[in-house]
Protein backbone atom coordinates (compact mmCIF):
# COMPACT_ATOMS: atom_id res chain seq x y z
CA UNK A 1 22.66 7.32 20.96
CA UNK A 2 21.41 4.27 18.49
CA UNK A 3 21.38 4.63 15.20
CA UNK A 4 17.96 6.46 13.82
CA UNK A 5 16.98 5.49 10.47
CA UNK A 6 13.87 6.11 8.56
CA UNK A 7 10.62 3.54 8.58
CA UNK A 8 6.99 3.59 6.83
CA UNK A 9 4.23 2.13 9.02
CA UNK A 10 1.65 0.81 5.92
CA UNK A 11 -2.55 0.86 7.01
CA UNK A 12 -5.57 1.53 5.76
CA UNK A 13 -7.01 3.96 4.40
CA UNK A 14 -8.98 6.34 7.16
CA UNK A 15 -6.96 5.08 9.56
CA UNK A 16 -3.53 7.15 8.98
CA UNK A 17 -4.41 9.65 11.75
CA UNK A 18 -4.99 6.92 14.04
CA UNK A 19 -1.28 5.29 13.61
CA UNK A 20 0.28 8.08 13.85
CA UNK A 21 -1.06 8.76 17.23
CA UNK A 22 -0.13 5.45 18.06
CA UNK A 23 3.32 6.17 16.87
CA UNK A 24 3.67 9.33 18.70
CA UNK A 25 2.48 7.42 21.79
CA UNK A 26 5.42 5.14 21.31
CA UNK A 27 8.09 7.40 20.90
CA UNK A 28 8.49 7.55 17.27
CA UNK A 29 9.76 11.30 15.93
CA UNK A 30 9.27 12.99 12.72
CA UNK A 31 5.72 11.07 12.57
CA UNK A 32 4.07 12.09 9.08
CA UNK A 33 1.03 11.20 7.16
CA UNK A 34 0.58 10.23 3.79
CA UNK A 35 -1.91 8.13 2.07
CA UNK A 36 -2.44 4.75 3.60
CA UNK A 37 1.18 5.26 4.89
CA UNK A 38 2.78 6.89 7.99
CA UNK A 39 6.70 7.54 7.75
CA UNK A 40 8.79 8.15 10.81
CA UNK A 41 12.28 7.72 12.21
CA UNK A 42 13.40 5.82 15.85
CA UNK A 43 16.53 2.67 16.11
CA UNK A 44 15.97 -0.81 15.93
CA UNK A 45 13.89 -0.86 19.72
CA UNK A 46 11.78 1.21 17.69
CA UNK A 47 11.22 -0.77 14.64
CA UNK A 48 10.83 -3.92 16.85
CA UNK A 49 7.84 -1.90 19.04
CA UNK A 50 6.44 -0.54 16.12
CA UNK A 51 5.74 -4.56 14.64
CA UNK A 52 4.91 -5.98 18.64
CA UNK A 53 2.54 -2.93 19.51
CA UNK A 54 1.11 -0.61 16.82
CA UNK A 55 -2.62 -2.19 16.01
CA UNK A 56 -3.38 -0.21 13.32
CA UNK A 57 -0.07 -0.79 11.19
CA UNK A 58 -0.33 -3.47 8.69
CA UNK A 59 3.17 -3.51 7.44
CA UNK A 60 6.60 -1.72 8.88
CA UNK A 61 9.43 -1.12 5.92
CA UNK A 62 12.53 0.16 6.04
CA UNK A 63 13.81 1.81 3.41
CA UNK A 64 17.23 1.06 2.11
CA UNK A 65 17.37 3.56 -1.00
CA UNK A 66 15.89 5.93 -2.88
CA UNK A 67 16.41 6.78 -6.32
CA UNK A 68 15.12 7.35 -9.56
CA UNK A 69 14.68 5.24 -12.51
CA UNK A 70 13.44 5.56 -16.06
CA UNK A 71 13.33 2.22 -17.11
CA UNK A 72 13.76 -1.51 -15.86
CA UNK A 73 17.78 -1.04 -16.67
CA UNK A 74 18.46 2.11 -14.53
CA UNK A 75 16.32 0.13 -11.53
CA UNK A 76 18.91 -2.96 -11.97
CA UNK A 77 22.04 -0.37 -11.63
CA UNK A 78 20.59 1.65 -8.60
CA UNK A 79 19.97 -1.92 -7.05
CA UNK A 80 23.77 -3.34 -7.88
CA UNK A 81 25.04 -0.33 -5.90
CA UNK A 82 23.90 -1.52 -2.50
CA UNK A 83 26.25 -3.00 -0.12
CA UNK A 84 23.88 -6.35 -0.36
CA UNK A 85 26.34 -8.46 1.79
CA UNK A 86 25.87 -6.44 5.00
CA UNK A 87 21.67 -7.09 4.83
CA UNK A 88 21.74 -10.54 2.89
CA UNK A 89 24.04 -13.84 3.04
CA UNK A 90 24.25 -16.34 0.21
CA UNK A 91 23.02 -19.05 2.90
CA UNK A 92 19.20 -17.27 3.61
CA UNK A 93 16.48 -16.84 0.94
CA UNK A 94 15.10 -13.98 -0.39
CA UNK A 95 11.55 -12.41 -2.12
CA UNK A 96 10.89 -9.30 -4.06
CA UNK A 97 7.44 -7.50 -3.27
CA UNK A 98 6.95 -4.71 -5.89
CA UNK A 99 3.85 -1.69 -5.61
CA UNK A 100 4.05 0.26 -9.24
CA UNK A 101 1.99 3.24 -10.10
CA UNK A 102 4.25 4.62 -13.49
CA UNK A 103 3.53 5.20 -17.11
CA UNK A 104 7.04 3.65 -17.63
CA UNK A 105 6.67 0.31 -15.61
CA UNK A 106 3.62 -1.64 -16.87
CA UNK A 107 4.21 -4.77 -15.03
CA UNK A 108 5.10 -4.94 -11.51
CA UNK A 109 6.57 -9.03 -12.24
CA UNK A 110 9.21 -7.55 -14.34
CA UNK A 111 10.30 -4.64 -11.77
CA UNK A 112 10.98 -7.47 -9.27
CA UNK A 113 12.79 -9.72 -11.57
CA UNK A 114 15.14 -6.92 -12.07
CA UNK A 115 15.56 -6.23 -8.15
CA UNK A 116 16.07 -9.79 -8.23
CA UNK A 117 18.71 -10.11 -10.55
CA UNK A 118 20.56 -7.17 -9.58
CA UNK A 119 21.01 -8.74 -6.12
CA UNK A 120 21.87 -12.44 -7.48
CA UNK A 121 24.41 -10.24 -9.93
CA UNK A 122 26.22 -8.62 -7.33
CA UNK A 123 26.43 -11.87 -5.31
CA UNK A 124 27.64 -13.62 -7.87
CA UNK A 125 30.32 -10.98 -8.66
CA UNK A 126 31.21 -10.50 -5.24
CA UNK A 127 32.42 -14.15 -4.25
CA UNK A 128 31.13 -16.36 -6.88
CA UNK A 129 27.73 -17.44 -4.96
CA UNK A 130 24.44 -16.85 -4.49
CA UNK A 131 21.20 -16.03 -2.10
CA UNK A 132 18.79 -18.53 -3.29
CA UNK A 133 14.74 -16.63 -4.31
CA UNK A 134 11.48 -17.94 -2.21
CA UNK A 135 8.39 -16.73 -2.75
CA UNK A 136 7.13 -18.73 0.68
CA UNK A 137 8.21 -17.35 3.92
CA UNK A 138 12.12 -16.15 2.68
CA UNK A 139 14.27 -15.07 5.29
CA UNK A 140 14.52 -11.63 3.72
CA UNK A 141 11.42 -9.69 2.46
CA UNK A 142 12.24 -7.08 -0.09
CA UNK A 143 9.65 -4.27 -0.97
CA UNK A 144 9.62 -1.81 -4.12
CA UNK A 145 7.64 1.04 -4.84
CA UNK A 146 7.61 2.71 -7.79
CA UNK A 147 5.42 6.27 -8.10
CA UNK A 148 6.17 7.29 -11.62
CA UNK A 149 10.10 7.36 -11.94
CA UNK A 150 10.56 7.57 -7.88
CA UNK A 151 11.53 4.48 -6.33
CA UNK A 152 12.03 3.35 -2.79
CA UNK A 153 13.60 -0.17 -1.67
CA UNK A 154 12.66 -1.46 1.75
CA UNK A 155 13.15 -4.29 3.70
CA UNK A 156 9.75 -5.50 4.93
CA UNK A 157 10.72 -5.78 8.91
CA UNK A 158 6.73 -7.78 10.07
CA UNK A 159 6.62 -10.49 7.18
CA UNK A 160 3.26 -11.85 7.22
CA UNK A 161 0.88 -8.44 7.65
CA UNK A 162 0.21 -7.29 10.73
CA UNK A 163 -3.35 -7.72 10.70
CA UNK A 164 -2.86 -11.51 10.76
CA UNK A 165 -2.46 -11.37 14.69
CA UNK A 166 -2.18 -15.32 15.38
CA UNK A 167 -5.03 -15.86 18.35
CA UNK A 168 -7.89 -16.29 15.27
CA UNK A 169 -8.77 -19.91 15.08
CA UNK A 170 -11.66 -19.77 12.83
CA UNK A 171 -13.52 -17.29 11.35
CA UNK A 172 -16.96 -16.60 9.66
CA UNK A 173 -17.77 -15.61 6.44
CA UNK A 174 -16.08 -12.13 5.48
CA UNK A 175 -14.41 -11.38 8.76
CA UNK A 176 -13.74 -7.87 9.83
CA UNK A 177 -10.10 -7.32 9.53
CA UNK A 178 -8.55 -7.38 12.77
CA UNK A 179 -6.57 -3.94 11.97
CA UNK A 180 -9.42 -2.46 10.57
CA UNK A 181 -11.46 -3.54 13.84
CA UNK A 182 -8.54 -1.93 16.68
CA UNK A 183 -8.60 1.45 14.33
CA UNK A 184 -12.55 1.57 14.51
CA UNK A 185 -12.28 1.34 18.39
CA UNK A 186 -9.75 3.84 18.79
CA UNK A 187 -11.30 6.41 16.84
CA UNK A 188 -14.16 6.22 19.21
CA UNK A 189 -11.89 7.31 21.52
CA UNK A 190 -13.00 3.85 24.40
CA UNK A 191 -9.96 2.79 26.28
CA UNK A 192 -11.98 0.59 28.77
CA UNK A 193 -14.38 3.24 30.98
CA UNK A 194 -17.12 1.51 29.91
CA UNK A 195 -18.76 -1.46 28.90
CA UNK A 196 -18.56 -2.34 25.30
CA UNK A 197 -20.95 -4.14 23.36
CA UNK A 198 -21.00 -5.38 19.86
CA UNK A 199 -24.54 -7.13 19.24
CA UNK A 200 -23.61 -8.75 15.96
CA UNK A 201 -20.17 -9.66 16.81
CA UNK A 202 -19.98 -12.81 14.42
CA UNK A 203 -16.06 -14.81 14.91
CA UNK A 204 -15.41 -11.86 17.85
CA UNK A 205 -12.73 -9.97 16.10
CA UNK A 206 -14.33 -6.07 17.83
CA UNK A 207 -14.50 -7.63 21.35
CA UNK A 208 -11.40 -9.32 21.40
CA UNK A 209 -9.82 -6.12 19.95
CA UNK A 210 -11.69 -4.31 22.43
CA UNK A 211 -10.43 -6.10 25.17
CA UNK A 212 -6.83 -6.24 24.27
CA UNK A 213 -6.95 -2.30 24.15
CA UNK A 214 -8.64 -2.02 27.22
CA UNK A 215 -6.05 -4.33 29.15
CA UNK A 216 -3.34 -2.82 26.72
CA UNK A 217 -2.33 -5.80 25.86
CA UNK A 218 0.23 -5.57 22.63
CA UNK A 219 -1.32 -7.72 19.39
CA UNK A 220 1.92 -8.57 18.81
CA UNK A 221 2.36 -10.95 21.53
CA UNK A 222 0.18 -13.96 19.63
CA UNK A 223 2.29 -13.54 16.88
CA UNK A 224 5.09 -16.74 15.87
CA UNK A 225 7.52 -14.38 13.76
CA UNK A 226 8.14 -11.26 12.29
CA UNK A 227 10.17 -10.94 9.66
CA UNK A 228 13.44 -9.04 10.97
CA UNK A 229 14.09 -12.02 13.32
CA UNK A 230 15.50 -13.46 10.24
CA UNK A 231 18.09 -10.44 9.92
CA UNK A 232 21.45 -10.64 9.69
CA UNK A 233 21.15 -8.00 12.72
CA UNK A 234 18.55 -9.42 14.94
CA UNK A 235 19.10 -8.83 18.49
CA UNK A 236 17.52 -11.52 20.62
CA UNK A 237 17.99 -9.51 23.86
CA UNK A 238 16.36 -6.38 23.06
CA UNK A 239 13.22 -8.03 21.38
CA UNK A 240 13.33 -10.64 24.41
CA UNK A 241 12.88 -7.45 26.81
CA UNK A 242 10.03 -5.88 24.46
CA UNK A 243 8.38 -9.15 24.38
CA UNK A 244 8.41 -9.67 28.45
CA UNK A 245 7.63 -6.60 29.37
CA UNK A 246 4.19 -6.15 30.69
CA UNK A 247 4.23 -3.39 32.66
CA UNK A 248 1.66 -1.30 30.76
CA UNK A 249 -0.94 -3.55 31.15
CA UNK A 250 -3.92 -2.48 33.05
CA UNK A 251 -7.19 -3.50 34.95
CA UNK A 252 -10.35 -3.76 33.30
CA UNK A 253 -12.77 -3.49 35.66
CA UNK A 254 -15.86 -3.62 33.13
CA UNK A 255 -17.13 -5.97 30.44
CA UNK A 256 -17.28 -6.38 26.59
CA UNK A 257 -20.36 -8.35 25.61
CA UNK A 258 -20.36 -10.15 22.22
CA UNK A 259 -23.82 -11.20 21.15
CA UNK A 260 -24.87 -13.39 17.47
CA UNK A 261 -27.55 -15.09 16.61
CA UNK A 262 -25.75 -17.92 15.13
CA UNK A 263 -24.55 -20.49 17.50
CA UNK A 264 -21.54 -21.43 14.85
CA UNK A 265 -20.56 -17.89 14.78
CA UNK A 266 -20.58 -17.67 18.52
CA UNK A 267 -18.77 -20.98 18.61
CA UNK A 268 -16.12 -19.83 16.64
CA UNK A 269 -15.58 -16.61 18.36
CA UNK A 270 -15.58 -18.52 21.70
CA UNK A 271 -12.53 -20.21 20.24
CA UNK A 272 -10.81 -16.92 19.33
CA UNK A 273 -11.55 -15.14 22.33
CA UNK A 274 -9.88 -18.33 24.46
CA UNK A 275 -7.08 -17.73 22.48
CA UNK A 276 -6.19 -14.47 22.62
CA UNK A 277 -6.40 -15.27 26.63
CA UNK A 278 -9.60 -12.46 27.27
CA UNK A 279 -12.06 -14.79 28.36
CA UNK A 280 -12.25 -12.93 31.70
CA UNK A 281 -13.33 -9.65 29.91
CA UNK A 282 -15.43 -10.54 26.91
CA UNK A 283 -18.91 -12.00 27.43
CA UNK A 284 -20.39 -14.08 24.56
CA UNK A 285 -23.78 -15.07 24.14
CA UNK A 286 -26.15 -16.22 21.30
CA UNK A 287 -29.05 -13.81 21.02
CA UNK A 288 -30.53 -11.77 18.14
CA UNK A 289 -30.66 -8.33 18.13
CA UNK A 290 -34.30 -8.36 18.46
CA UNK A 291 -33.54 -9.40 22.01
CA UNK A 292 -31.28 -6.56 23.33
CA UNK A 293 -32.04 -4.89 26.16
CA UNK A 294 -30.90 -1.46 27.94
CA UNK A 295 -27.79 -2.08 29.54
CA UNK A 296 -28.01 -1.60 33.50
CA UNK A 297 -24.79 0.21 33.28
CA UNK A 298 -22.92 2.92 30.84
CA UNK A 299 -22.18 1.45 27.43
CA UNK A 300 -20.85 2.05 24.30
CA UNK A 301 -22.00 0.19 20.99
CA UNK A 302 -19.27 -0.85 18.07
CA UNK A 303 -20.78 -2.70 15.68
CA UNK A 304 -20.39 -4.29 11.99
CA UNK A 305 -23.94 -5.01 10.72
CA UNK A 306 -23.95 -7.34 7.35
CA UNK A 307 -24.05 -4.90 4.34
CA UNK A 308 -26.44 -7.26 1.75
CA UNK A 309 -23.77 -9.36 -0.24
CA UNK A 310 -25.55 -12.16 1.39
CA UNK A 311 -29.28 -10.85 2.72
CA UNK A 312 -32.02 -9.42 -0.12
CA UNK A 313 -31.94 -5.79 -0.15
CA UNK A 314 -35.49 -6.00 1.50
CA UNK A 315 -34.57 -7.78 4.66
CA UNK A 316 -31.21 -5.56 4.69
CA UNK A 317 -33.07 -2.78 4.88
CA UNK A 318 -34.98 -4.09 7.75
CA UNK A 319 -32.23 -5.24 9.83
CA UNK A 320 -31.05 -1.49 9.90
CA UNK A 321 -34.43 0.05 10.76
CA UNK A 322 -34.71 -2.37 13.51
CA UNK A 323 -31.47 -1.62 14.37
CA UNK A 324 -32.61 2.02 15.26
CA UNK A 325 -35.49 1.45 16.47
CA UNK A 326 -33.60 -0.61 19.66
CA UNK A 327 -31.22 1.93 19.73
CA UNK A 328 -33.93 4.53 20.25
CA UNK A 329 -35.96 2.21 22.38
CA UNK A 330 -33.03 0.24 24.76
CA UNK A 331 -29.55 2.40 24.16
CA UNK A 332 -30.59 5.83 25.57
CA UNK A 333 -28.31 7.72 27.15
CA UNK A 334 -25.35 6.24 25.69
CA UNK A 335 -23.12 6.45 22.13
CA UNK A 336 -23.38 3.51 19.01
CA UNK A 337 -21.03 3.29 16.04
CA UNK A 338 -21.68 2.22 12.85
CA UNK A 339 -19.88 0.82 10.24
CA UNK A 340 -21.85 0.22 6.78
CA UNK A 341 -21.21 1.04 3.46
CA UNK A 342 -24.77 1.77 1.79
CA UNK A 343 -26.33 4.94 2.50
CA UNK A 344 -30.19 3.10 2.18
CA UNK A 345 -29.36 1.34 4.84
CA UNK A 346 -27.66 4.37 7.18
CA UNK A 347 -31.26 5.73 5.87
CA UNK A 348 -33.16 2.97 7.84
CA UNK A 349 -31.75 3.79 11.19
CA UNK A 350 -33.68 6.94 11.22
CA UNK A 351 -31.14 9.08 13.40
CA UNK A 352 -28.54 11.54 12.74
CA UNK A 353 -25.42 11.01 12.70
CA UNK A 354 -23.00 13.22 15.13
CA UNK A 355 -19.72 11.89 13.04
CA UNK A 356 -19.36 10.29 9.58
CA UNK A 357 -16.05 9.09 8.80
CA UNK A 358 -14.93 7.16 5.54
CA UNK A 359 -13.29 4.10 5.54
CA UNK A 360 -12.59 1.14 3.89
CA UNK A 361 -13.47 -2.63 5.00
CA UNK A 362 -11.70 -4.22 2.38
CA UNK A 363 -12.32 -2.51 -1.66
CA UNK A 364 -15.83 -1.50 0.25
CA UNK A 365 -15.91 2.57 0.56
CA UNK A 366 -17.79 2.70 3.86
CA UNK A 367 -18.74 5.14 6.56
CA UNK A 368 -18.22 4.50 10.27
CA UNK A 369 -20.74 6.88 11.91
CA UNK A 370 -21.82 7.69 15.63
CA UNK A 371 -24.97 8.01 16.95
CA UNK A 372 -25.61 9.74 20.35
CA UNK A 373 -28.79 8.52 21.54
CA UNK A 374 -30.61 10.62 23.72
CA UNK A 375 -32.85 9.82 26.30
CA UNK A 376 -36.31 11.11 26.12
CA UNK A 377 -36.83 14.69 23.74
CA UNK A 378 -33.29 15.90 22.10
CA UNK A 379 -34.77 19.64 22.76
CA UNK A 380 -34.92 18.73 26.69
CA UNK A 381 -31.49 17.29 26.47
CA UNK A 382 -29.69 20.02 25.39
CA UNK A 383 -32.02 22.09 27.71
CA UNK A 384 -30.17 20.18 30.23
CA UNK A 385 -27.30 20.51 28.66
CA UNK A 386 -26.93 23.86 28.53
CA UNK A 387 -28.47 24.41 31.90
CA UNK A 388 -25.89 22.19 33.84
């Protein structure tokens, strides 16, 4: 049996419940939730799968020790303590990441000068040398987090966040974070039955996402590095076999349809989508929404409308009433989501929401919300309903 240590898969808040069902799905044990975190335990296959296939994890950490501190002294002892040569040698670089939420540690800069130090100390003690500090891409990627006089070291295993997925070539103004996007599909529940559509798609991020879950297609496999590739205990071998195995991709046997009315939006996202190798399942076109017609087929809508930091309030709140008005008029008989942060404009689409669910696109508190839209009278529906 391989060694089982303990990790902590970082997100989003809203979308904890989501990554740990991914984990689960995985093979991770002792999967638990905690705000905008998920902690588990597996061996290093699992800490590589967890950075190659999770697509709602933003960061994986492994924590090295735990211990408590009072001040910026008692950090710097705790730190000396740890065996440093067996995760760091004086010939790779180093960074110190540090998350504070304490009365007794005002300034997160000075918490990781004291990690810092502590680790150039012992170095320096141990054989007269040391492990040289880079902010830029270090080989070694050390996190602290400090909840009032609780402290946890990791070592950041993914590097650059997760999110950053390496097929986007371009992107719009205020692109949906590609994260963000794979935990809004997922909570939907759409693995590929149907077609997808996302009518204001702008660079492509939902239907590329889309279509990567659909084929199951790991996000990791665009990416140029993680960050325990770097460790003094990579193995090659084992990631090698992670990153050629395919065998869980699937058919898609529908379409996801990604529709703008900008042509340099849909230029862009033409360029991502070529990239990330789906050009066989996503289907991008320039049209406004004005334009959108009932799909022949069973669809389901994911979509991102613009919130107002760039459109008056008065045409804002006209998008969204149009927007209900063709759901009501060319989407019957299938499901939309809806994510938007102002509750005018959820106002505008002049249905009710089945499910509201908070989330956050970036420091925006918004709601992703579904709307089942019934064909002809609601009463006569559930009529049916109940009758079948």
């Amino acid at each position: 049996m391989t060694e089982q240590f303990e990790m902590i898969a970082k997100t989003f808040q809203g979308l904890e419940q989501v990554l740990a069902e991914e984990l689960i799905n995985l093979g991770a044990n002792d999967v638990e939730i905690s705000r905008r975190m998920v902690s588990f335990t597996g061996d290093k296959e699992m800490m590589y799968r967890a950075n190659f296939c999770l697509r709602t994890a933003i960061r994986i950490l492994k924590p090295i020790k735990h211990f408590t501190a009072r001040n910026a002294d008692e950090v710097y002892e705790a730190i000396k303590t740890i065996r440093w040569e067996e995760l760091l040698d004086t010939g790779k670089t180093f960074a110190v990441d540090a998350v504070v939420f304490s009365d007794e540690f005002r300034h997160s800069k000075f918490v990781s000068y004291k990690v810092k130090d502590a680790i150039v100390d012992y170095f320096r003690d141990l054989n007269g040398s040391r492990p040289s500090v880079r902010i830029n891409n270090p080989d070694v990627l050390l996190n602290i987090h400090i909840a009032q006089t609780c402290c946890t070291l990791s070592l950041d295993s993914s590097g650059e966040s997760l999110h950053r997925r390496g097929y986007r070539q371009e992107a719009v103004e205020a692109p949906l974070n590609e994260v963000l996007a794979a935990g809004m599909i997922l909570m939907t529940g759409w693995k590929g039955e149907c077609d997808l559509i996302d009518p204001m798609c702008g660079s492509g991020t939902i239907p590329i996402e889309a279509a990567l879950i659909a084929r199951n297609i790991w996000p990791g496999v665009f990416r140029k590095e993680f960050a325990f590739e770097k460790w003094v205990d990579f193995d090659q071998d084992l990631f090698d076999e992670i990153y050629n195995d395919d065998s869980k991709e699937r058919e898609f046997t529908h379409k996801v349809y990604g529709y703008d009315n900008s042509p340099n939006a849909n230029s862009i996202a033409l360029h991502n989508v070529k990239a990330a190798g789906v050009s066989k399942e996503v289907v991008l076109k320039v049209q406004p929404f004005q334009q959108f017609e009932q799909p022949q087929e069973k669809a389901m809508m994911i979509t991102n409308p613009p919130y107002g930091e760039r459109i008056s309030s008065r045409d804002l709140l006209g998008l969204y009433q149009m927007i209900g008005e063709w759901l009501k008029r060319a989407f019957q008989g299938n499901e939309a989501w809806i994510l938007s942060y102002r509750e005018e404009c959820f106002d505008q689409i002049g249905l009710k929401p089945e499910v509201k669910i908070p989330l956050y696109n970036g420091s925006l508190e918004c709601q992703f919300r579904k709307y089942q839209i019934f064909g002809g009278k609601y009463k006569e529906f559930k009529k049916a309903l109940n009758e079948s």
